[in-house]
N, C-alpha and C. Protein backbone atom coordinates (compact mmCIF):
# COMPACT_ATOMS: atom_id res chain seq x y z
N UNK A 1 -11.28 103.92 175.47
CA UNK A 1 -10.99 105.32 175.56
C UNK A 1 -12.08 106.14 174.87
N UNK A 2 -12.48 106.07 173.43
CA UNK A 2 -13.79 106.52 173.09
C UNK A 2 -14.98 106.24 174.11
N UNK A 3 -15.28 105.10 174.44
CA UNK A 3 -16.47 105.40 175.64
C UNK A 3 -16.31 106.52 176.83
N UNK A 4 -14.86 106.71 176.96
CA UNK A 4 -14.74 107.55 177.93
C UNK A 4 -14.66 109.14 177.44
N UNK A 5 -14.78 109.29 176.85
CA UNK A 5 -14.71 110.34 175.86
C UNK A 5 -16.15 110.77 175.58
N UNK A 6 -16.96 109.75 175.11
CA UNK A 6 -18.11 109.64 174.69
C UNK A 6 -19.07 110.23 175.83
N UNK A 7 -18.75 109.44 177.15
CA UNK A 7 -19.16 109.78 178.23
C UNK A 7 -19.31 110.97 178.64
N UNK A 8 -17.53 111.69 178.54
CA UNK A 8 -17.61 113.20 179.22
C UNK A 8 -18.02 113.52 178.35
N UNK A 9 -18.32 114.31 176.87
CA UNK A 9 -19.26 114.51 176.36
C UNK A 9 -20.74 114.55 176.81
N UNK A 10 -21.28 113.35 176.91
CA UNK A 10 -22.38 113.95 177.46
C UNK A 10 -22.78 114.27 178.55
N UNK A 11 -21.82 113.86 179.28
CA UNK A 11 -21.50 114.71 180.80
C UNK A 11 -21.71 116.28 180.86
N UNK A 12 -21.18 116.36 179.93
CA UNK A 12 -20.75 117.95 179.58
C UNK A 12 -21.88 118.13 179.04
N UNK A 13 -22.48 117.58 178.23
CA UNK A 13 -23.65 118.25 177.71
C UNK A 13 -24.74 118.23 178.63
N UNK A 14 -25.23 117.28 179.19
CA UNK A 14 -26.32 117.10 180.27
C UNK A 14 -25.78 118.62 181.24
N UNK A 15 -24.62 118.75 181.88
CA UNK A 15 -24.51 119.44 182.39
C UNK A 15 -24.49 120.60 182.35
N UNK A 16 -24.18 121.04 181.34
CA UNK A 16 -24.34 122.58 179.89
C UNK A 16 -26.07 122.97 179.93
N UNK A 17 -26.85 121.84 179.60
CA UNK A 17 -28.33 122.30 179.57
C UNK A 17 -29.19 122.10 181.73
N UNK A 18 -28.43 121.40 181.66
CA UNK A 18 -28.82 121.61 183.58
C UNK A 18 -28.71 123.06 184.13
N UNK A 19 -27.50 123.60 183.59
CA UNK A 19 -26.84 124.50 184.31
C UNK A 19 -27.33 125.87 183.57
N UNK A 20 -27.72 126.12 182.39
CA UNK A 20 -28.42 126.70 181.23
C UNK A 20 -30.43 126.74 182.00
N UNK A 21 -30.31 125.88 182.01
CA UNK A 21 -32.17 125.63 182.41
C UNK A 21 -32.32 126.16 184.43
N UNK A 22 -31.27 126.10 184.90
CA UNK A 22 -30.93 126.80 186.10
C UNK A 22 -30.78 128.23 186.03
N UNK A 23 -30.14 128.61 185.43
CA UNK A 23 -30.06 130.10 185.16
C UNK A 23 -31.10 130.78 184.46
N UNK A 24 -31.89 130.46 183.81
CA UNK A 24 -32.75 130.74 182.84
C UNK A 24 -33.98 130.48 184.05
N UNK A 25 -34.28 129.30 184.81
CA UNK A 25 -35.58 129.04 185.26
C UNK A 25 -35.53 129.40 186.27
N UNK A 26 -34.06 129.02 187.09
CA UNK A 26 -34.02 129.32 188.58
C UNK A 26 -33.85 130.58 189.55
N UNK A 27 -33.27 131.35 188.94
CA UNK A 27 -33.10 132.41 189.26
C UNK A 27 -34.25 133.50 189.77
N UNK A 28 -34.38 134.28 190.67
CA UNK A 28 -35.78 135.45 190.95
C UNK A 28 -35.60 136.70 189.61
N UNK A 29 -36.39 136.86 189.24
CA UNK A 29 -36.74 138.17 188.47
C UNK A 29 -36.28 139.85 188.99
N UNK A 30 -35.53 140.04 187.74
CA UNK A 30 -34.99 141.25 188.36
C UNK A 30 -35.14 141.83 187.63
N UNK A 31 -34.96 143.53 187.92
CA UNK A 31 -35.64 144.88 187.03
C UNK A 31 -34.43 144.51 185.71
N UNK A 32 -34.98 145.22 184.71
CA UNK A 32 -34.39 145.66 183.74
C UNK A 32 -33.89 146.95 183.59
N UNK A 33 -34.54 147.70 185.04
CA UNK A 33 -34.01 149.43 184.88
C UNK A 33 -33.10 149.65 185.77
N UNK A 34 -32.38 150.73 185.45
CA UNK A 34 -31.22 150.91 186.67
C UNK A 34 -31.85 151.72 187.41
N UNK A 35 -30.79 151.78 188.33
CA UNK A 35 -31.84 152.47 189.86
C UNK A 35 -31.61 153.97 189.08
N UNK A 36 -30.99 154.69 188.10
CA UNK A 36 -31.00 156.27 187.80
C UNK A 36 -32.10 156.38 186.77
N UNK A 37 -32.25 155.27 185.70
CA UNK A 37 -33.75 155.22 185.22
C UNK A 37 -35.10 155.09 186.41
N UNK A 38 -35.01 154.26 187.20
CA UNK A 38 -35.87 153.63 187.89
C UNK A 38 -36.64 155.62 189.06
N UNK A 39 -35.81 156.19 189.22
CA UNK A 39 -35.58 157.86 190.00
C UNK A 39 -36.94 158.34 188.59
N UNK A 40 -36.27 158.31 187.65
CA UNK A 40 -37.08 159.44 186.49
C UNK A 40 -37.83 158.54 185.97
N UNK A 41 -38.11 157.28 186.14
CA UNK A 41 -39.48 156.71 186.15
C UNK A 41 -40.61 157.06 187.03
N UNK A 42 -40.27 156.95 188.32
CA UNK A 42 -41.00 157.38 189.74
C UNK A 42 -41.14 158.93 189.19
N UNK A 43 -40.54 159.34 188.81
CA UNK A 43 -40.81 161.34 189.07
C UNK A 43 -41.83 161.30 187.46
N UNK A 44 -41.90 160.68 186.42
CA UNK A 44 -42.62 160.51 185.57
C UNK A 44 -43.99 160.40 185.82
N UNK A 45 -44.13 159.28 187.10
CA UNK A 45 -45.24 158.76 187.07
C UNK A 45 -45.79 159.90 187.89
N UNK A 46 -45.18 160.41 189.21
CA UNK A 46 -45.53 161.36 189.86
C UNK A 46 -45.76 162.86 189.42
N UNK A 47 -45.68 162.70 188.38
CA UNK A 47 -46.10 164.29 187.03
C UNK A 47 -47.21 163.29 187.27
N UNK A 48 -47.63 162.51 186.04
CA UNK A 48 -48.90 162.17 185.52
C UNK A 48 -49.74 161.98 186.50
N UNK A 49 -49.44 161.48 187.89
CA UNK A 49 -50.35 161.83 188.84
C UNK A 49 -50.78 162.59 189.12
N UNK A 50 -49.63 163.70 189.11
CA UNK A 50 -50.57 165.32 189.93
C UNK A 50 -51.02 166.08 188.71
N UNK A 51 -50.54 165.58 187.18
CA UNK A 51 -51.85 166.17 186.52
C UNK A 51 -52.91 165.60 186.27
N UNK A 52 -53.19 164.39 186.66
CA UNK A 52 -54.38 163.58 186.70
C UNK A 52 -55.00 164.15 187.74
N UNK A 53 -54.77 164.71 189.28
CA UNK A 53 -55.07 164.98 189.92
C UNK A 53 -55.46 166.53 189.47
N UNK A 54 -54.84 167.28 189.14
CA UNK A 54 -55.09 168.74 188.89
C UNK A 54 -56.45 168.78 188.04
N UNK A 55 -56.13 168.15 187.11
CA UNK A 55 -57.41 167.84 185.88
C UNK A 55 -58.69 167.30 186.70
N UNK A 56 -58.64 166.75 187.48
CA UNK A 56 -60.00 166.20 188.20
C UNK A 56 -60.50 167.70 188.93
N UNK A 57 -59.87 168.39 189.34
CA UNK A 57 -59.83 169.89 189.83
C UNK A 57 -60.84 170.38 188.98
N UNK A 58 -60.09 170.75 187.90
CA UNK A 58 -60.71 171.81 186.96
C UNK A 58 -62.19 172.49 186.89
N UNK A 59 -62.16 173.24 186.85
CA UNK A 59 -63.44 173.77 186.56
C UNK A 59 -63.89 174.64 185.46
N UNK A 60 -65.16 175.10 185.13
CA UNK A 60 -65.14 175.99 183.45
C UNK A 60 -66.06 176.91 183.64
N UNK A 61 -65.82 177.99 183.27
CA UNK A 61 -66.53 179.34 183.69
C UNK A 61 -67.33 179.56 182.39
N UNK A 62 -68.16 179.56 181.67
CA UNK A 62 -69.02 179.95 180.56
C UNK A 62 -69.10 181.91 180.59
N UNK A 63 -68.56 182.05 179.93
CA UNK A 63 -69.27 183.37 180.11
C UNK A 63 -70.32 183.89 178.92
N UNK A 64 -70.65 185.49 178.98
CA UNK A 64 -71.73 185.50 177.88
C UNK A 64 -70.82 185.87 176.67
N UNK A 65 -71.29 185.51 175.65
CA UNK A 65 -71.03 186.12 174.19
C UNK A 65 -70.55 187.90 174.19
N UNK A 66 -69.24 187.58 173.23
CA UNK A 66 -69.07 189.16 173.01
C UNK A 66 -69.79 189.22 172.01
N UNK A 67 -69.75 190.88 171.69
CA UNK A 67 -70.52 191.28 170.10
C UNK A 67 -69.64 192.47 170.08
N UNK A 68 -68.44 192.55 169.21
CA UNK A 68 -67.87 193.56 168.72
C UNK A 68 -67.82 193.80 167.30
N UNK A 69 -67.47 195.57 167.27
CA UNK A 69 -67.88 196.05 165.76
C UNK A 69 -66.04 195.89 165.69
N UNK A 70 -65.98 195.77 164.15
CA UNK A 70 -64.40 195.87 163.49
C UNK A 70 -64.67 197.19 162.94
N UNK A 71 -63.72 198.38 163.18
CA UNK A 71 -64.29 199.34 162.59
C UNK A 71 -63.11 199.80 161.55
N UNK A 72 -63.32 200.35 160.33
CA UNK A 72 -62.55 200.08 159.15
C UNK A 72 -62.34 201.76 158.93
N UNK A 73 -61.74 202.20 158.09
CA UNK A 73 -61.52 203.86 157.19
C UNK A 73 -62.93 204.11 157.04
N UNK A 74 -63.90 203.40 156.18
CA UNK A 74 -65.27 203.80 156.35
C UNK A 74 -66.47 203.59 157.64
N UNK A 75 -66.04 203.08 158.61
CA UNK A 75 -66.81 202.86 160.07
C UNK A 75 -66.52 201.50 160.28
N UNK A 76 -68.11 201.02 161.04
CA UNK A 76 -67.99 199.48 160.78
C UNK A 76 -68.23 198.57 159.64
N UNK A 77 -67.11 197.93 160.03
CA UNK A 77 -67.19 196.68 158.46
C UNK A 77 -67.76 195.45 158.79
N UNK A 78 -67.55 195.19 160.21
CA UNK A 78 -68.16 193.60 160.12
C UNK A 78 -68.64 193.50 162.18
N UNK A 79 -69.02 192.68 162.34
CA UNK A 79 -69.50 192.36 163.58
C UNK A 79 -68.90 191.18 163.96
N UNK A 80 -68.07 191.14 164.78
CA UNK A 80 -67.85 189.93 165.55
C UNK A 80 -67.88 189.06 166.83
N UNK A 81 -68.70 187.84 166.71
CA UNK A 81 -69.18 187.31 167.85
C UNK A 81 -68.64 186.51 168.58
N UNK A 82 -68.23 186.02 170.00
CA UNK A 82 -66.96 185.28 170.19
C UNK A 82 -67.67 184.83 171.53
N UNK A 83 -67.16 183.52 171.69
CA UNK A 83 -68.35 182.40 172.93
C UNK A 83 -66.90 182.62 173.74
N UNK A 84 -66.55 182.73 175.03
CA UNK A 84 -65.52 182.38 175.82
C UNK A 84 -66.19 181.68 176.56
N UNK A 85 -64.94 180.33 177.30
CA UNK A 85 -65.12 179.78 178.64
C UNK A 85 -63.88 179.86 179.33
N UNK A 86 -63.91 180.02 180.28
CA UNK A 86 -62.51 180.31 181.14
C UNK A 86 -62.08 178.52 182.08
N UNK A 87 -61.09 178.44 181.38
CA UNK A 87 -60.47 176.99 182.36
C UNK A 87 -60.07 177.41 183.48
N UNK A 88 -60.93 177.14 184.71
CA UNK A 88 -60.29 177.78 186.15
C UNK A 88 -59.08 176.49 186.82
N UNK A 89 -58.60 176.75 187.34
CA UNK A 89 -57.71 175.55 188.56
C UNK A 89 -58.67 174.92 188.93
N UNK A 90 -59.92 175.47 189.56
CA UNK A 90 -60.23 174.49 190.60
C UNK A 90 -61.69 175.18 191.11
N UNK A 91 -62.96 174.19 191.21
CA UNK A 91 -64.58 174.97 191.47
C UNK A 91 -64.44 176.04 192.53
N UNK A 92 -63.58 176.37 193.54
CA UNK A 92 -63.87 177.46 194.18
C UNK A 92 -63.25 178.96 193.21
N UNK A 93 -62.40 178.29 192.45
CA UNK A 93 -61.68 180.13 192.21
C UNK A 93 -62.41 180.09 190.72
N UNK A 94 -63.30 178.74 190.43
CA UNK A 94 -64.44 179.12 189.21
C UNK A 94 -65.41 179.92 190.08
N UNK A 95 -66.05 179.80 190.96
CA UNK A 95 -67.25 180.50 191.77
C UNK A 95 -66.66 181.78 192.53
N UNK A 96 -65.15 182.30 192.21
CA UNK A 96 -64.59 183.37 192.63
C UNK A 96 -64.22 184.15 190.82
N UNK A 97 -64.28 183.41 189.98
CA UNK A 97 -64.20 184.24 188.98
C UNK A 97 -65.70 184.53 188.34
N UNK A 98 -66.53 183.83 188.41
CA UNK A 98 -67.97 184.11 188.15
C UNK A 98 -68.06 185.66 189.07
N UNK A 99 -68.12 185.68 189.95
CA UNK A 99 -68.33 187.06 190.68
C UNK A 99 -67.32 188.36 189.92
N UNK A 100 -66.43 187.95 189.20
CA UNK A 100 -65.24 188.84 188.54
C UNK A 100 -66.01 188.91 186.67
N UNK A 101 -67.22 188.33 186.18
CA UNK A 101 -67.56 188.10 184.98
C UNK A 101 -67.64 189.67 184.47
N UNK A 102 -68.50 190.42 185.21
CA UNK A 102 -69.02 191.76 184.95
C UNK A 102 -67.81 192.53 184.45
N UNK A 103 -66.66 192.58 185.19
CA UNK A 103 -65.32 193.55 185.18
C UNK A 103 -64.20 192.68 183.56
N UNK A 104 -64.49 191.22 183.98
CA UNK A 104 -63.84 190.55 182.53
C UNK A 104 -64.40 190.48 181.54
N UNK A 105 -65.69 190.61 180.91
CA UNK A 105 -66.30 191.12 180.12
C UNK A 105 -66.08 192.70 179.56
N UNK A 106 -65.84 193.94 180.43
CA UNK A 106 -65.68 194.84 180.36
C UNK A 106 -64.56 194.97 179.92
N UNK A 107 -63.27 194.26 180.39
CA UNK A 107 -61.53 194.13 179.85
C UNK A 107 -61.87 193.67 178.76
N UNK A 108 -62.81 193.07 178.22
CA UNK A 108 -62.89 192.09 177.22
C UNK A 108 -62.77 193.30 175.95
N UNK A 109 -63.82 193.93 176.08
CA UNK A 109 -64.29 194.62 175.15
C UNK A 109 -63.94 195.50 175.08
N UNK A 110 -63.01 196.54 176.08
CA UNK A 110 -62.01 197.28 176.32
C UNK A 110 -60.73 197.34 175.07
N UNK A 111 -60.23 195.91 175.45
CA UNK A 111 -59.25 195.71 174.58
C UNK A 111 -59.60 195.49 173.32
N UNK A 112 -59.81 194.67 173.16
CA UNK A 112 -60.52 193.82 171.97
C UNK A 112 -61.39 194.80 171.03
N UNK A 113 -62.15 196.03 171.59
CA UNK A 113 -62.51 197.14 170.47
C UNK A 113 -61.72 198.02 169.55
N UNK A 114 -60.20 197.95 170.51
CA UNK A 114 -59.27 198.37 169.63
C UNK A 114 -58.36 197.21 168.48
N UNK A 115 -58.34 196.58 169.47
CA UNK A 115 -57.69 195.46 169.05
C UNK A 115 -58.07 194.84 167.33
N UNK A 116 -59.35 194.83 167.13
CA UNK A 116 -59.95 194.09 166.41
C UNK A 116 -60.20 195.28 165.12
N UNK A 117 -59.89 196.29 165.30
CA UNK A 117 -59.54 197.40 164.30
C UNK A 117 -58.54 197.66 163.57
N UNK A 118 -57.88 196.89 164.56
CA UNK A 118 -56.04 197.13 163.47
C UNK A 118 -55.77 196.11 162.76
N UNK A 119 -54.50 196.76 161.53
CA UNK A 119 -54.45 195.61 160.71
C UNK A 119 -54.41 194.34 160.99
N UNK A 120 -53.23 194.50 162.07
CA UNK A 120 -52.64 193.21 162.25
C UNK A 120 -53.55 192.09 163.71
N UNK A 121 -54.69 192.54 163.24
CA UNK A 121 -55.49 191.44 164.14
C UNK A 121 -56.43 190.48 163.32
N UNK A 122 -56.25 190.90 161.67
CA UNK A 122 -56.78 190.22 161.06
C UNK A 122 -55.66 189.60 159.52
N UNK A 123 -56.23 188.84 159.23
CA UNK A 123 -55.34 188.45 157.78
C UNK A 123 -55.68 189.47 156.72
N UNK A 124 -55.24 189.37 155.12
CA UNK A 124 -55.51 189.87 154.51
C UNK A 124 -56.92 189.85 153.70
N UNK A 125 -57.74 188.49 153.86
CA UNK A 125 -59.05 188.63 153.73
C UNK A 125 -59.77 188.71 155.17
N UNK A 126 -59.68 189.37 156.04
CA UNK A 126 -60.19 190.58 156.81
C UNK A 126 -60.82 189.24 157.86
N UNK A 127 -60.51 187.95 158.01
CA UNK A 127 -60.67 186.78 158.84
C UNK A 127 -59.60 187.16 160.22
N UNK A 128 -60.14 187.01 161.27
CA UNK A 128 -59.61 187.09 162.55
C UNK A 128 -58.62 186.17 162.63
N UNK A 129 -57.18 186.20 163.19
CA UNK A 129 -56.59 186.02 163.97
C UNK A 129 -56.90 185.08 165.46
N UNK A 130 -57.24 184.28 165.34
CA UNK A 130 -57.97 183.58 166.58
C UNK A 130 -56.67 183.56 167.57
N UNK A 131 -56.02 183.14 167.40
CA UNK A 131 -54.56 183.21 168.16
C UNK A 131 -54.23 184.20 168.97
N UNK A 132 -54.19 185.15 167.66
CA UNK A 132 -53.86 186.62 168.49
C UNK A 132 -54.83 187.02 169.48
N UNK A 133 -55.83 186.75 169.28
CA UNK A 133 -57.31 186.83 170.21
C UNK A 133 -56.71 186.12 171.36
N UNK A 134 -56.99 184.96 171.16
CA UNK A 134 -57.02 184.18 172.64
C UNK A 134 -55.60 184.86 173.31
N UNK A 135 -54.11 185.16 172.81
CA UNK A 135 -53.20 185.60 173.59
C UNK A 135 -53.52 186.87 174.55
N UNK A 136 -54.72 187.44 173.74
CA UNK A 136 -54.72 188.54 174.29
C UNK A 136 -55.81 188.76 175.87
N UNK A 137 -56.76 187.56 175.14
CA UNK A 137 -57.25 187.45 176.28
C UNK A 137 -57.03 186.52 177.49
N UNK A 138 -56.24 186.11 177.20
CA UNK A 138 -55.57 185.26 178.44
C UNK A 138 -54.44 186.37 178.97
N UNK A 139 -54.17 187.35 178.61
CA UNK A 139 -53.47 188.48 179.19
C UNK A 139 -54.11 189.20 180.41
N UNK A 140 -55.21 189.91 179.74
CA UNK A 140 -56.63 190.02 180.39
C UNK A 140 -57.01 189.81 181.34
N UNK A 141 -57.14 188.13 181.09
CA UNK A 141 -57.76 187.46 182.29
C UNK A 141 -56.97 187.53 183.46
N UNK A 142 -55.67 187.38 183.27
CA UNK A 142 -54.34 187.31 184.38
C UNK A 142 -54.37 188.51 184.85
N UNK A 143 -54.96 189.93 183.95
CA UNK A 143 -54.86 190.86 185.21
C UNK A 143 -55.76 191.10 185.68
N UNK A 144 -57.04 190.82 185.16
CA UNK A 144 -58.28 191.23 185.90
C UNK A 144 -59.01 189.98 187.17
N UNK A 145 -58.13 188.89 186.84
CA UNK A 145 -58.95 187.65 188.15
C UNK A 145 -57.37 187.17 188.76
N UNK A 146 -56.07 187.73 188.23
CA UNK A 146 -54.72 187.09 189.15
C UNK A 146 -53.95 185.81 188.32
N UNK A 147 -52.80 185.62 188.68
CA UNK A 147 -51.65 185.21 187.67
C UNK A 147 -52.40 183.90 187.74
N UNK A 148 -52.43 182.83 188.74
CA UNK A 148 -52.32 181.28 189.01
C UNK A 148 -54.14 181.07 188.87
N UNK A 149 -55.05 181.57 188.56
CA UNK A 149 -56.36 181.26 188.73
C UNK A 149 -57.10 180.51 187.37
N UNK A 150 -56.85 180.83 186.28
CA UNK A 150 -57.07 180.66 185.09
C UNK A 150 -56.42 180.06 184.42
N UNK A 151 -56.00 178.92 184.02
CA UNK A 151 -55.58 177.79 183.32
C UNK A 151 -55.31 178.44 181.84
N UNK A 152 -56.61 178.51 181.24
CA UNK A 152 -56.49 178.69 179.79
C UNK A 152 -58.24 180.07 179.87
N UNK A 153 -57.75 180.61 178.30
CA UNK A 153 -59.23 181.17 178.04
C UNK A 153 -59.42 180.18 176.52
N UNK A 154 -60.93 179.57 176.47
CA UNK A 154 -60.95 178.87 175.78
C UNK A 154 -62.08 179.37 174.95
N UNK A 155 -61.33 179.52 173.35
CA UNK A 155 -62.59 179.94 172.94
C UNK A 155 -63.12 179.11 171.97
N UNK A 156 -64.67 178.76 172.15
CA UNK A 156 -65.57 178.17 172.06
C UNK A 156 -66.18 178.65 170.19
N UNK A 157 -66.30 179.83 169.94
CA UNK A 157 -67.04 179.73 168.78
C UNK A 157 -66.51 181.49 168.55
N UNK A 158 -66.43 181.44 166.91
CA UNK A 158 -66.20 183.17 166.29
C UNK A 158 -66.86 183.22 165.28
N UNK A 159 -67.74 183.99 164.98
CA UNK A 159 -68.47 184.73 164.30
C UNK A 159 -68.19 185.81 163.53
N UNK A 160 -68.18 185.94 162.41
CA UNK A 160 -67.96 186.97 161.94
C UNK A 160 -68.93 187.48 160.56
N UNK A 161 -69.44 188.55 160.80
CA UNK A 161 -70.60 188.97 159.80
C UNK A 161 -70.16 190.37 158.84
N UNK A 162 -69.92 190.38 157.89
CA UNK A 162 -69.62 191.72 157.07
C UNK A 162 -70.83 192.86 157.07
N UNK A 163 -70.38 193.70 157.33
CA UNK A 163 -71.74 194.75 157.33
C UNK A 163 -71.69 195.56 155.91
């Protein structure tokens, strides 16, 4: 009776790791995601595509250097110099805002002569606001070249000289 015992035992066991090494080896490979993850995986990847794609687009408009005066209770106090480049969508509406440089330059300095006079465009040691700058000129830009054309205004370098 122990041999028979002994037996199913390892009956059972041989058959425990057969049946264990079947499931484990035999089986095909299947996702780990559910099909409602697997939806907002696909739409994930399909973002990073079309901004991979958009970004290959891009184009960059250089424009020329401003030179504005800060003008204070006693006149001007300081001179400030500011590099813009304009992030376009895409090389044709860069070679459609190049033709618009003359008129965005002009908004530029339009605004920005007042702008750069009041308190609150500078801190209390009389250092620009770069922030407030760029918001303003990305305002600018949206009305003088159109809402969807201009990505970003990127500014490149600020200068500032006390007179």
């Amino acid at each position: 009776m122990k041999k028979i015992i002994l037996i199913l035992v390892a009956l059972l066991l041989v058959g425990g790791v057969g049946g264990a090494a079947y499931m484990f080896f035999g089986k095909s490979a299947e996702a780990s995601v559910s099909p409602g993850d697997l939806s907002e995986q696909a739409k994930k990847e399909a973002l990073d595509k079309e901004k991979a794609e958009s970004d290959a687009k891009v184009a960059f408009v250089k424009m020329d250097p401003l030179t504005l005066p800060v003008v204070g209770e006693k006149g001007v106090v300081q001179i400030i110099n500011i590099s813009i480049t304009l992030e376009a969508v895409d090389a044709e509406v860069a070679k459609e805002i190049e033709k618009f440089a003359p008129r965005l330059k002009d908004a530029y300095i339009q605004d920005m002569y007042g702008a750069l006079s009041r308190k609150n465009a500078a801190n209390a040691d009389g250092v620009i606001e770069v922030n407030r700058v760029k918001d303003r000129l990305n305002k600018i830009t949206a009305k003088v070249v159109g809402e969807d054309k201009v990505r970003s205004v990127l500014i490149q370098a600020v200068q500032q000289r006390p007179i």
